[in-house]
Protein backbone atom coordinates (compact mmCIF):
# COMPACT_ATOMS: atom_id res chain seq x y z
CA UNK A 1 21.12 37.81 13.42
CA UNK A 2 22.00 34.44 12.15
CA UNK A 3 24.77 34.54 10.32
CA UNK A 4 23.85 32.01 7.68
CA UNK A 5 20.15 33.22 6.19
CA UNK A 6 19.47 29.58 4.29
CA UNK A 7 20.19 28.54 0.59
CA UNK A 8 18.69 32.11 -0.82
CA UNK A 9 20.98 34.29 0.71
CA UNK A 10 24.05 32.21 0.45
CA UNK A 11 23.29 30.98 -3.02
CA UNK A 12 20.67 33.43 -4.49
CA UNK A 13 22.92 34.83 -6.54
CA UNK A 14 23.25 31.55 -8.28
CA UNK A 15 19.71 30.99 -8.77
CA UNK A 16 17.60 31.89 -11.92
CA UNK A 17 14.63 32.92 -9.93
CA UNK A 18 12.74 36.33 -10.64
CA UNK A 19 13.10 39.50 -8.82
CA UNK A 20 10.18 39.44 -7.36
CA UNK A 21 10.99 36.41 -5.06
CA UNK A 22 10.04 37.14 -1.19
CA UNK A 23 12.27 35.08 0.82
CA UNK A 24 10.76 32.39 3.17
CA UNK A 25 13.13 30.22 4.74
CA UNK A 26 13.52 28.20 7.44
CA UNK A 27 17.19 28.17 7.47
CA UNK A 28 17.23 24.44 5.74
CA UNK A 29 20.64 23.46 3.66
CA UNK A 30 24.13 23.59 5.09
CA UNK A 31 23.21 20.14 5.69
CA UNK A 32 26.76 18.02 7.13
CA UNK A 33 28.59 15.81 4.40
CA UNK A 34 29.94 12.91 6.93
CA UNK A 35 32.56 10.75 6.25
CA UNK A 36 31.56 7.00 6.38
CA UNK A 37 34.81 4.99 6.17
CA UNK A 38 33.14 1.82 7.71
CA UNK A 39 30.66 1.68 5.15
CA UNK A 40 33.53 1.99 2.86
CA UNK A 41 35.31 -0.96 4.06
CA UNK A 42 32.13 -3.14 3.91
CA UNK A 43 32.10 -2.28 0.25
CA UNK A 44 35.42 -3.49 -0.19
CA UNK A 45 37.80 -0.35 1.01
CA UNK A 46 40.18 1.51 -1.20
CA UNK A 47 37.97 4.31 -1.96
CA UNK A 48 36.15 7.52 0.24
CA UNK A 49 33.00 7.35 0.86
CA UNK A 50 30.48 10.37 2.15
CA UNK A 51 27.07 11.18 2.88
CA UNK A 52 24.78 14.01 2.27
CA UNK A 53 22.88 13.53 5.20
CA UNK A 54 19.22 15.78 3.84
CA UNK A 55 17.41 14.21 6.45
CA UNK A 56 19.05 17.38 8.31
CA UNK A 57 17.14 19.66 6.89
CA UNK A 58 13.75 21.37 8.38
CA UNK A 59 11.42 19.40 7.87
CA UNK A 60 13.57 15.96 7.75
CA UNK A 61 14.29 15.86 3.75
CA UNK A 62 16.05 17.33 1.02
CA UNK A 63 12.46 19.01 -0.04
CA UNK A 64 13.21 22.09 1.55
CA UNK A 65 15.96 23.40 -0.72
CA UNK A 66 13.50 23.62 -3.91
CA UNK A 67 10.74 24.36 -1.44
CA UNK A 68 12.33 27.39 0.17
CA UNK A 69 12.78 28.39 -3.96
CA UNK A 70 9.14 27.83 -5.28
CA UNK A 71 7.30 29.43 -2.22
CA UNK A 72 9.56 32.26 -2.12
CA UNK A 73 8.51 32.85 -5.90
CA UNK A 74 4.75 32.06 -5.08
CA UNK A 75 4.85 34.63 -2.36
CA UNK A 76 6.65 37.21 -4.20
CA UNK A 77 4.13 37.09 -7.02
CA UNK A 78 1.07 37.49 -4.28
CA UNK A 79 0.19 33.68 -4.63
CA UNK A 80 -2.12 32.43 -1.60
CA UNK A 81 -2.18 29.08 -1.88
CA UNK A 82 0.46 26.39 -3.11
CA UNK A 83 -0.68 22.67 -4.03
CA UNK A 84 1.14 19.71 -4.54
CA UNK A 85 1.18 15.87 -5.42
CA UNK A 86 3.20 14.07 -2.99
CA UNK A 87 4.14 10.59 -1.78
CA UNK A 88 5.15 12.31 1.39
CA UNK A 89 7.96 14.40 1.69
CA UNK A 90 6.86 16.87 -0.57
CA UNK A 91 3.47 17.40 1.02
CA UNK A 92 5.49 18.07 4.62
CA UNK A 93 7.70 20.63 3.04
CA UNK A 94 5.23 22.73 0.70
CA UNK A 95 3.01 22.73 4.30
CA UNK A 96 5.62 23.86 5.87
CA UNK A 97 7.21 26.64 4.15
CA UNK A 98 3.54 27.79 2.93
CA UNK A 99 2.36 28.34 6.80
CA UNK A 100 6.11 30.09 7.30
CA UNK A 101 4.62 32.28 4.34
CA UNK A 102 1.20 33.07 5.80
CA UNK A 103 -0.13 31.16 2.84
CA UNK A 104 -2.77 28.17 2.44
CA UNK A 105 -1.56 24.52 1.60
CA UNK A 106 -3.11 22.01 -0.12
CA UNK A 107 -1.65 18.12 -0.56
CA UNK A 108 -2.75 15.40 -2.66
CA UNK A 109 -1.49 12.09 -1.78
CA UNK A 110 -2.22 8.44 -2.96
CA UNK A 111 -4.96 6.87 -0.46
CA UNK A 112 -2.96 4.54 1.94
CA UNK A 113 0.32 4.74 0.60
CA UNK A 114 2.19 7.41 2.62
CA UNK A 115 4.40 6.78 5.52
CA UNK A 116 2.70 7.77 8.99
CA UNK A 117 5.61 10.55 9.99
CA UNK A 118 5.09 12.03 6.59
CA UNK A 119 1.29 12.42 6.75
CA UNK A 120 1.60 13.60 10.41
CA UNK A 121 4.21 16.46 9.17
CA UNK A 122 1.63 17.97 6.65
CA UNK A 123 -1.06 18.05 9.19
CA UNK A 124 1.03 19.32 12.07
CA UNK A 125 2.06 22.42 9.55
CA UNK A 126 -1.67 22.37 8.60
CA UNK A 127 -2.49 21.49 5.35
CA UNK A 128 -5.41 20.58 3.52
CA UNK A 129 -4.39 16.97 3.39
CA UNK A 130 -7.32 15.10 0.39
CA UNK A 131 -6.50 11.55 -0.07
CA UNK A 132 -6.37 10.33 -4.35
CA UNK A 133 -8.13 7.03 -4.93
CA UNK A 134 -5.24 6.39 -7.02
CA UNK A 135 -1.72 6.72 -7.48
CA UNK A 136 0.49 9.62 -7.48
CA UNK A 137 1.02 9.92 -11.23
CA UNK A 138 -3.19 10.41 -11.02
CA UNK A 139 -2.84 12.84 -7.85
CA UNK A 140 -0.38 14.52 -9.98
CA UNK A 141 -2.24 15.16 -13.39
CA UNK A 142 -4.83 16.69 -10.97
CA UNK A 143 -2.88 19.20 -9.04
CA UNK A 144 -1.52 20.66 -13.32
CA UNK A 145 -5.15 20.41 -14.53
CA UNK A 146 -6.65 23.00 -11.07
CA UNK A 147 -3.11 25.13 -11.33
CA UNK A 148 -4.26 25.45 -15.14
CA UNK A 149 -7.64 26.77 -14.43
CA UNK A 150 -7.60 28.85 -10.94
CA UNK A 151 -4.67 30.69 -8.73
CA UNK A 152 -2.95 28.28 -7.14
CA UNK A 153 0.77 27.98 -7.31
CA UNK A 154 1.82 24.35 -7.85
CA UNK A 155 5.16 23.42 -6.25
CA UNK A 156 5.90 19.86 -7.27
CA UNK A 157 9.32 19.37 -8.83
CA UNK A 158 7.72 20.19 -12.31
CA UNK A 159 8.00 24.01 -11.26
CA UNK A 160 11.63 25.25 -12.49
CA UNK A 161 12.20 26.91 -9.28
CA UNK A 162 11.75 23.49 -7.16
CA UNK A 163 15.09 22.49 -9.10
CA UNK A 164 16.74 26.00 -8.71
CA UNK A 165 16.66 25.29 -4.69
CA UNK A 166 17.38 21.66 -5.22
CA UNK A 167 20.88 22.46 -7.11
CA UNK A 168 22.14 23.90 -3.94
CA UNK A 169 23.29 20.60 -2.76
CA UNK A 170 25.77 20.18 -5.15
CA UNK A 171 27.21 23.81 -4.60
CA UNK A 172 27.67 22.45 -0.82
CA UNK A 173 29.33 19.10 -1.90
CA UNK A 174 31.79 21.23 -3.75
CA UNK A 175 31.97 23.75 -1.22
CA UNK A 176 33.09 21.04 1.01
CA UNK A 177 35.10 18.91 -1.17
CA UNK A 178 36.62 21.78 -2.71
CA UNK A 179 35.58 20.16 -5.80
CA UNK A 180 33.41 17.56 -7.15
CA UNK A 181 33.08 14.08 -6.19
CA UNK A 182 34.04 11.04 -9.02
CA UNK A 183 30.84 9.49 -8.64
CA UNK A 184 27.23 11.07 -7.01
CA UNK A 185 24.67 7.78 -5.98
CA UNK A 186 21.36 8.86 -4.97
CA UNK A 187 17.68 7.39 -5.31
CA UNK A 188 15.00 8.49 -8.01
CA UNK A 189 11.60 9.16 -7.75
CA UNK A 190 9.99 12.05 -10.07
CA UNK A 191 13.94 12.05 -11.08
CA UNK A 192 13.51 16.41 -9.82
CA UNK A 193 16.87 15.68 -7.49
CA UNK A 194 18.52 14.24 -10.08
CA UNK A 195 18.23 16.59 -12.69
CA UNK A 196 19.18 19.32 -9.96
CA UNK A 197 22.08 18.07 -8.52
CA UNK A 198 23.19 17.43 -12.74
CA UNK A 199 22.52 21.17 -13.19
CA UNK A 200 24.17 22.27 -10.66
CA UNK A 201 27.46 20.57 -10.35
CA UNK A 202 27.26 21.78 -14.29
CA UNK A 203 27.17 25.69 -13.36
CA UNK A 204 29.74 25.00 -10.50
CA UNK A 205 31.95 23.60 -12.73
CA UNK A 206 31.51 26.52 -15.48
CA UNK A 207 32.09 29.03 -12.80
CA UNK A 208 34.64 27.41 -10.96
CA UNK A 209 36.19 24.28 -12.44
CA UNK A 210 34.92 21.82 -9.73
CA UNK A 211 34.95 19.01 -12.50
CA UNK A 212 32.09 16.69 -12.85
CA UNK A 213 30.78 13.47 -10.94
CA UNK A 214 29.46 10.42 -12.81
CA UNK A 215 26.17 9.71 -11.19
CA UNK A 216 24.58 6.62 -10.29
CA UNK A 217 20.44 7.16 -10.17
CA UNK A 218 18.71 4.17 -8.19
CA UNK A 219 15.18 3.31 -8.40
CA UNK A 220 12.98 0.67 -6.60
CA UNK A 221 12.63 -2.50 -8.39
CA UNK A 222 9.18 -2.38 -8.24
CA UNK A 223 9.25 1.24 -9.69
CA UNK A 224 11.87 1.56 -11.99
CA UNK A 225 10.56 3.25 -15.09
CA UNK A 226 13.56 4.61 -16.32
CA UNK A 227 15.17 1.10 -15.92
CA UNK A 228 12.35 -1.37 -17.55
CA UNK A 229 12.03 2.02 -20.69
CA UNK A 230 8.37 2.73 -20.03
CA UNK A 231 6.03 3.69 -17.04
CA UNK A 232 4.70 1.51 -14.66
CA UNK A 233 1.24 1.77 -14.25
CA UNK A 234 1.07 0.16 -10.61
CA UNK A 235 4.31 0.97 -8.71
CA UNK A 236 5.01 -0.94 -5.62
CA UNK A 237 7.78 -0.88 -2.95
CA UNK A 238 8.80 -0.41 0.36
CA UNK A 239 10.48 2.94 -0.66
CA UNK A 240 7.28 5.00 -0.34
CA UNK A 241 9.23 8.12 -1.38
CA UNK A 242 10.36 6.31 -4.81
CA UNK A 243 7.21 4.89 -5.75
CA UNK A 244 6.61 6.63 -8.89
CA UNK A 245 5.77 5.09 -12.04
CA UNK A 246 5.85 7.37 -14.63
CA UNK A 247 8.80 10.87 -13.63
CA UNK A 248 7.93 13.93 -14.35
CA UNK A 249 11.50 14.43 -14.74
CA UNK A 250 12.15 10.95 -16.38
CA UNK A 251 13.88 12.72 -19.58
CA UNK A 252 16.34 14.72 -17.70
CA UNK A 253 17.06 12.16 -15.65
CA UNK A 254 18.03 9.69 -18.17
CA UNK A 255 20.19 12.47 -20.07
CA UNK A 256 21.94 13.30 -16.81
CA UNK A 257 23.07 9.79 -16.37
CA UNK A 258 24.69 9.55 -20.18
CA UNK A 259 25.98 13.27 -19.93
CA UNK A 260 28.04 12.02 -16.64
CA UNK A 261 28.75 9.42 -18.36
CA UNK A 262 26.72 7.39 -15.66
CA UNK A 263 23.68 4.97 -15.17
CA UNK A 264 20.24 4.35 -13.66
CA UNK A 265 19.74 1.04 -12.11
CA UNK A 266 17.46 -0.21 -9.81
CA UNK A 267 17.97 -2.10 -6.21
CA UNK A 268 15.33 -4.87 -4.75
CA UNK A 269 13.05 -4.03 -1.31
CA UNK A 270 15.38 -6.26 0.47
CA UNK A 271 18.69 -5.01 -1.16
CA UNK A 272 17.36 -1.54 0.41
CA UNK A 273 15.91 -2.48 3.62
CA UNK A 274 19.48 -4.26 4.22
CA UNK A 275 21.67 -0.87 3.33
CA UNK A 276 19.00 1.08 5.07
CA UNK A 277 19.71 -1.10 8.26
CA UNK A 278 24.17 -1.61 7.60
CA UNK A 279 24.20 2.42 7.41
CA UNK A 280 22.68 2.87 10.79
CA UNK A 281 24.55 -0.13 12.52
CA UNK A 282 27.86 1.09 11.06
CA UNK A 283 27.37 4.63 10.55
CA UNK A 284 25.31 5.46 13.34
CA UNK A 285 22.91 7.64 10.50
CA UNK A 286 19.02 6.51 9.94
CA UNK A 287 17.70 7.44 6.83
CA UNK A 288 13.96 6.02 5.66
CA UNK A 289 14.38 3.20 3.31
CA UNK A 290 14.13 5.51 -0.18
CA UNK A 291 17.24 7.52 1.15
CA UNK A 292 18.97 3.95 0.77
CA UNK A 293 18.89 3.77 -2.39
CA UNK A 294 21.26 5.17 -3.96
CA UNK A 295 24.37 3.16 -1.27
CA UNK A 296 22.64 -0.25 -2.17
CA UNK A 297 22.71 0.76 -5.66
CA UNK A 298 26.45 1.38 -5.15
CA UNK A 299 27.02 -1.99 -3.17
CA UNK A 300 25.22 -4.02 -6.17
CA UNK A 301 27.72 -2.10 -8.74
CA UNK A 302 31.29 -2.88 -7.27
CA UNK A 303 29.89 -6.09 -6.01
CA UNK A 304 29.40 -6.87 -9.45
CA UNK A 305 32.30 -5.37 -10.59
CA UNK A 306 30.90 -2.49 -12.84
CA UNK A 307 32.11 0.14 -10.64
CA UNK A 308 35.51 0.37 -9.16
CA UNK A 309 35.88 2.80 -7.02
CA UNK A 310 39.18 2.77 -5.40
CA UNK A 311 41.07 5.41 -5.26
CA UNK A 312 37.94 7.55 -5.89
CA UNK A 313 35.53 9.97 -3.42
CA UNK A 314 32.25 8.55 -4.14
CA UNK A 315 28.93 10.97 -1.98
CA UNK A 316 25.73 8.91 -1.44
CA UNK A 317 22.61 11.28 -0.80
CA UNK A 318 20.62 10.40 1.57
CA UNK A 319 17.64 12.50 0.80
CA UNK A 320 15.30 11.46 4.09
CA UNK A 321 15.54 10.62 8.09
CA UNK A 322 14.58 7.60 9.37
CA UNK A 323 11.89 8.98 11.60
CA UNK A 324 9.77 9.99 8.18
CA UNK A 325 8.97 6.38 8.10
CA UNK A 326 9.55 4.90 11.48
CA UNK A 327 7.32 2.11 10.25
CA UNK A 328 9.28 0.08 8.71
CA UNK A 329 11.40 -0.30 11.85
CA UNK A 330 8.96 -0.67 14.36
CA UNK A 331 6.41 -2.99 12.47
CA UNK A 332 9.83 -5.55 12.42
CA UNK A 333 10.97 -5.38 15.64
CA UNK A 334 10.89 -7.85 18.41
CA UNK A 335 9.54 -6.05 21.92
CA UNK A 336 12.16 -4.92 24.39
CA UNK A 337 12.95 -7.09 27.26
CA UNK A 338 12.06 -6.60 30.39
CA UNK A 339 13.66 -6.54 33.55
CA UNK A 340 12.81 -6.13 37.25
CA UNK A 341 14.15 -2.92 39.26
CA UNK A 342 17.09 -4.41 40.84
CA UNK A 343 20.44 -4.34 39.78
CA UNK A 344 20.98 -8.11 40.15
CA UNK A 345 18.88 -8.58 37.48
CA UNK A 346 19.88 -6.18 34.94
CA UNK A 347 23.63 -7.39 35.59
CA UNK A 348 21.97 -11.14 34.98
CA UNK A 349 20.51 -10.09 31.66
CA UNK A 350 23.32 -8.10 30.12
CA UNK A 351 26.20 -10.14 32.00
CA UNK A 352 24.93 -13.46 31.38
C-alpha cells in the first residue's frame, strides 16, 4: 500500500469538504520544494530562494490538488459528469481525475488559444473537448449558466472545494520550511491559486504559528486586470495559462495581496519568456511560460528596488511543466546540427 494516499488523506482533515466526499486521487501533491541558489545570485544574492515545482504533479500542473477535492465531492454526491472552462490546464486535470472516477468530462476552451500538450492531455484522458468562439471569460459564463439548469458538477476554481485542494500547497511549504516563507511569488490567472495558497498559509498559521508570507501575484501584461482596475475584454499573451481578462477570483485576490501586506503586478511576454528560459539554463527546471511569472515578477521588483530580499526565504510557484506548452520552445529554435557517423567529425564539431 502506498504509504502516502495524496493530499486527502494526508490533509483531509484540514479540508472543509462534506462527508460525503469519495476519494479519487491520483497520488498528486508532495510535489519537491528545490532550492535554486543560482537563480538567487542572478537576482543579486543575499537572500534564499525556492521553488514549488507543480509541474510535478499528475497531470503536469498544480490543477490536481483542487481537482482531486472537487471530483471527490462530485463523486461522493453521485455526480456523473463534471464540466469546466479552461485555458488548458484545467481541462487536462478535471479529464483526468473524472475518467479515474468512472465519470464523464466535458471542457470548454477558447477556439485556438490553448497550448498543443494541454489540448492533447484532455483528449488522451477523454474528454468531450467543444471549442468557444470566444474567450474564456465567455466559455466560462457558459459552463455556470448549463451547471444552473441540468446535473453537471462544475469544477472550475469558482467551486469552494477547487480551493480546499489548492491550499494544500502551502501546508507543504510549511511542512518543509518548518514555517512560512517571507515572501510567496506566483502567477495569476482566475486568481483561484492565489486565494488558496492566502487561505491556507492563514489556517496553518492559526493552528500552528507558521507566520505569514507577503505575496507577490504576477499577471501578463497583456492580461492584467487586477493591475490596469477593470477587465480586459481581449486578453493577449504568450502565457496561455494567464490569459484571463476578467478573475473569477479577482476580489480575493486583490484582498490577499493587502492582507499580506503584498502586491499584484504584472511582467511583459518578453520579461517572462526570458525567466522562463534563465530558470531552465541555471536551474535545470522547465516550467511553461505562465509558471514564470511569478520569478520575473520578483526579478522586476528588487531590480527596481521595491523588494529587498536579503536575508529573507522568498518560494516562487511554478504552477506548470514545460512540456504543457512545448511550443513556445520548439517554434524558436534553430534545427540541430548534423553530423556524419564518424568520430572525426563529431570531435571536429564539438572540438573545433
Amino acid at each position: 500500500m502506498n504509504p502516502y494516499g495524496g493530499l486527502l488523506a494526508r490533509y483531509g482533515h484540514l479540508l472543509d469538504l462534506p462527508a460525503h466526499t469519495q476519494r479519487v486521487t491520483l497520488l498528486e501533491g508532495n510535489t519537491p520544494l528545490i532550492p535554486t541558489p543560482g537563480l538567487a545570485r542572478v537576482m543579486g544574492g543575499g537572500f534564499e530562494l525556492w521553488v514549488k515545482y507543480e509541474g510535478l504533479n499528475p497531470t503536469g500542473s498544480f490543477k490536481d490538488r483542487g481537482m482531486t477535492a472537487a471530483v471527490s465531492e462530485a463523486a461522493g454526491r453521485g455526480a456523473k459528469t463534471v464540466i469546466c472552462a479552461s485555458t488548458g490546464n484545467t481541462a487536462a486535470s478535471a479529464a483526468a481525475y473524472a475518467a479515474r472516477a468512472g465519470m464523464k468530462s466535458i471542457v470548454l476552451i477558447p477556439q485556438g488559444k490553448v497550448a498543443a500538450g494541454k489540448l492533447a492531455g484532455a483528449v488522451a484522458y477523454g474528454a468531450q473537448v467543444i471549442q468557444v468562439d470566444g474567450s474564456f471569460d465567455d466559455a466560462l459564463a457558459m459552463v455556470v449558466a448549463i451547471t444552473g439548469k441540468h446535473p453537471i458538477a462544475l469544477v472550475n476554481s469558482i467551486n469552494p472545494h477547487r480551493i480546499e485542494g489548492q491550499k494544500t500547497a502551502a501546508f507543504e511549504i510549511c511542512d518543509d520550511l518548518g514555517s512560512a516563507p517571507d515572501w510567496l511569488c506566483l502567477p495569476v490567472g482566475n486568481a483561484g491559486n492565489i486565494t488558496a495558497y492566502w487561505a491556507g498559509f492563514r489556517q496553518y498559521d492559526e493552528l500552528m504559528s507558521t507566520g505569514l508570507p507577503r505575496v507577490l501575484g504576477v499577471q501578463a501584461a497583456g492580461a492584467a486586470p487586477l493591475v490596469l482596475g477593470h477587465p480586459v475584454e481581449a486578453p493577449e499573451t504568450v502565457a496561455t495559462a494567464i490569459r484571463i481578462g476578467k478573475p473569477a477570483r479577482g476580489e480575493q485576490a486583490l484582498q490577499a495581496a493587502e492582507e499580506s501586506n503584498g502586491r499584484i503586478i504584472a511582467a511583459s511576454d518578453a520579461q517572462i519568456l526570458d525567466m522562463q528560459k534563465l530558470l531552465a539554463s541555471e536551474e535545470g527546471l522547465w516550467v511553461e511560460p505562465a509558471s514564470a511569472a511569478g520569478l520575473a515578477g520578483l526579478a522586476l521588483e528588487i531590480a527596481a528596488g521595491r523588494l529587498d530580499p536579503r536575508g529573507k526565504r522568498v518560494v516562487a510557484v511554478c504552477t506548470g511543466h514545460g512540456m504543457k506548452d512545448p511550443g513556445i520552445v520548439t517554434g524558436s529554435m534553430p534545427q540541430p546540427q548534423i553530423v556524419a557517423p564518424e568520430l572525426a567529425a563529431l570531435e571536429e564539431l564539438i572540438l573545433g
